[in-house]
Each structure stands twice: as structure tokens, then as C-alpha cells.
Protein backbone atom coordinates (compact mmCIF):
# COMPACT_ATOMS: atom_id res chain seq x y z
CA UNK A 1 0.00 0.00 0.00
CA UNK A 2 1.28 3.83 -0.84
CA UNK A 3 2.37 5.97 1.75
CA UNK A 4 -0.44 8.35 0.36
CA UNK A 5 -3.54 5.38 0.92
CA UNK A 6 -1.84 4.85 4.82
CA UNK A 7 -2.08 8.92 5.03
CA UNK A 8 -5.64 8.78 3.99
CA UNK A 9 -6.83 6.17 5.90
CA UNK A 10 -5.04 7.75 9.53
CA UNK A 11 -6.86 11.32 8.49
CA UNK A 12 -10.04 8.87 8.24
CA UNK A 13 -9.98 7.21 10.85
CA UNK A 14 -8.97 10.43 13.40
CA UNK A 15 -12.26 12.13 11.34
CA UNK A 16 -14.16 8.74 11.92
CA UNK A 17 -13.20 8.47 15.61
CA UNK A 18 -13.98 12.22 16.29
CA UNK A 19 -17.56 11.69 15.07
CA UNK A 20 -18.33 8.56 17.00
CA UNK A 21 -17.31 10.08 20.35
CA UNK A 22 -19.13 13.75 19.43
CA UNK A 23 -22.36 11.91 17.97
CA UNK A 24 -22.63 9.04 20.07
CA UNK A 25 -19.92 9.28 22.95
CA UNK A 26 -17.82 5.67 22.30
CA UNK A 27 -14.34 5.07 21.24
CA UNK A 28 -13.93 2.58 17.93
CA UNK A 29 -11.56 0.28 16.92
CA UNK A 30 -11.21 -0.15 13.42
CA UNK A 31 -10.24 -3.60 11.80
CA UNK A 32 -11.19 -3.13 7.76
CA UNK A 33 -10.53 -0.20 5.16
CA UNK A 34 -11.69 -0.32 0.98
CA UNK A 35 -11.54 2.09 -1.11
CA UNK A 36 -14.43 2.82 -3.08
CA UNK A 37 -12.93 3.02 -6.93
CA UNK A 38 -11.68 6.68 -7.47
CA UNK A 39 -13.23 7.56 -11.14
CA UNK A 40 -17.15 7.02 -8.57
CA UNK A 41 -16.27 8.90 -5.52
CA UNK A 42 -13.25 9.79 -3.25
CA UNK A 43 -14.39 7.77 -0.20
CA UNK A 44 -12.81 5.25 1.70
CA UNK A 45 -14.84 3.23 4.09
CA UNK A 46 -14.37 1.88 7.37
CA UNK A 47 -15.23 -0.21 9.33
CA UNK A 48 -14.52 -1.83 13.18
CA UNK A 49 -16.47 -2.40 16.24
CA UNK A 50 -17.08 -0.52 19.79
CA UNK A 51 -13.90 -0.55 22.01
CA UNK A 52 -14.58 -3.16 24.37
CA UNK A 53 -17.21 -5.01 22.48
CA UNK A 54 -16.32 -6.66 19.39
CA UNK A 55 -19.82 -7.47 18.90
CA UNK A 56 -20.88 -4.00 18.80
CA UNK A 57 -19.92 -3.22 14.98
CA UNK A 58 -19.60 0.20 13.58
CA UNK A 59 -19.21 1.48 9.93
CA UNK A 60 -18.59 4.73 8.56
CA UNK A 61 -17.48 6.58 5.33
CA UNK A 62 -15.40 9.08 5.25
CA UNK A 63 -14.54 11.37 1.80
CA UNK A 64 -10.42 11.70 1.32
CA UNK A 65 -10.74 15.69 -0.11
CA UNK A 66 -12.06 17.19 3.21
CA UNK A 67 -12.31 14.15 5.45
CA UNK A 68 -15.64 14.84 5.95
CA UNK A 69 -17.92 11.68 7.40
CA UNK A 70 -20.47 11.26 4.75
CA UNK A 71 -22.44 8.63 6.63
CA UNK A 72 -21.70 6.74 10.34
CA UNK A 73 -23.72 3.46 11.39
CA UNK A 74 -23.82 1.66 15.17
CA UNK A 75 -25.77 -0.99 16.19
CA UNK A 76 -29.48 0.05 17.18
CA UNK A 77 -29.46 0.05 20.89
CA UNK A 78 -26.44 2.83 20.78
CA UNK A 79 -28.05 6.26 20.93
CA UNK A 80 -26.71 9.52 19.54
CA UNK A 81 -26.24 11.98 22.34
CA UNK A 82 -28.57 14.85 22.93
């Protein structure tokens, strides 16, 4: 993998782990990365689970130009913060 793929996926996943604990107040682990193909969008998704919980799965995607979470999913019984 390039040097400029591990860059994006670090900026992703500090953008990714920012949401999670502003939105929904966990910490996440991730364990997967895949690019979606460039020439259809410049996102990169993630995914990984609750820290703590394996079984507790999260998922996000994040675009590589602003880093920008474009969409964030957690199992149902975690509830986004007030």
C-alpha cells in the first residue's frame, strides 16, 4: 500500500473516531478499510467495532478531499447523544 492510501486512511480514521465520540460518545476500533474506486467517488470506508465489544460493529465513510464523514452506522441500541 502507498504511503499516500496509509495517510488517507489515519486522516479517516482520526475524522471517523472524532464523530463517534461527538455523535454518540464511544471510542472505535477499526479492523477493515476499501476504497471505493476513485473515477465514482473519493471515499474510503471503514469499518470496526465498539472498544470493548467486538460485537458491537460500527461502519462509517469518510470522503479523502475534506475528510468529511459522509455517513456513520452503530448498532441500534447505541443512541446519539442529545
Amino acid at each position: 500500500m502507498s504511503n499516500e492510501k496509509k495517510e488517507i486512511i489515519q486522516k479517516a480514521q482520526v475524522a471517523s473516531q472524532t464523530y463517534f465520540k461527538e455523535k454518540y460518545g464511544i471510542d472505535v476500533e477499526f479492523t477493515d478499510h476499501k476504497f471505493i474506486p476513485a473515477d465514482l467517488s473519493h471515499t474510503v470506508s471503514l469499518t470496526g467495532y465498539v472498544k470493548g465489544n467486538k460485537d458491537q460493529e460500527i461502519f462509517t465513510m469518510v470522503d479523502y478531499d475534506t475528510y468529511e464523514v459522509k455517513t456513520g452506522s452503530v448498532p441500534d441500541e447505541i443512541k446519539p447523544l442529545k
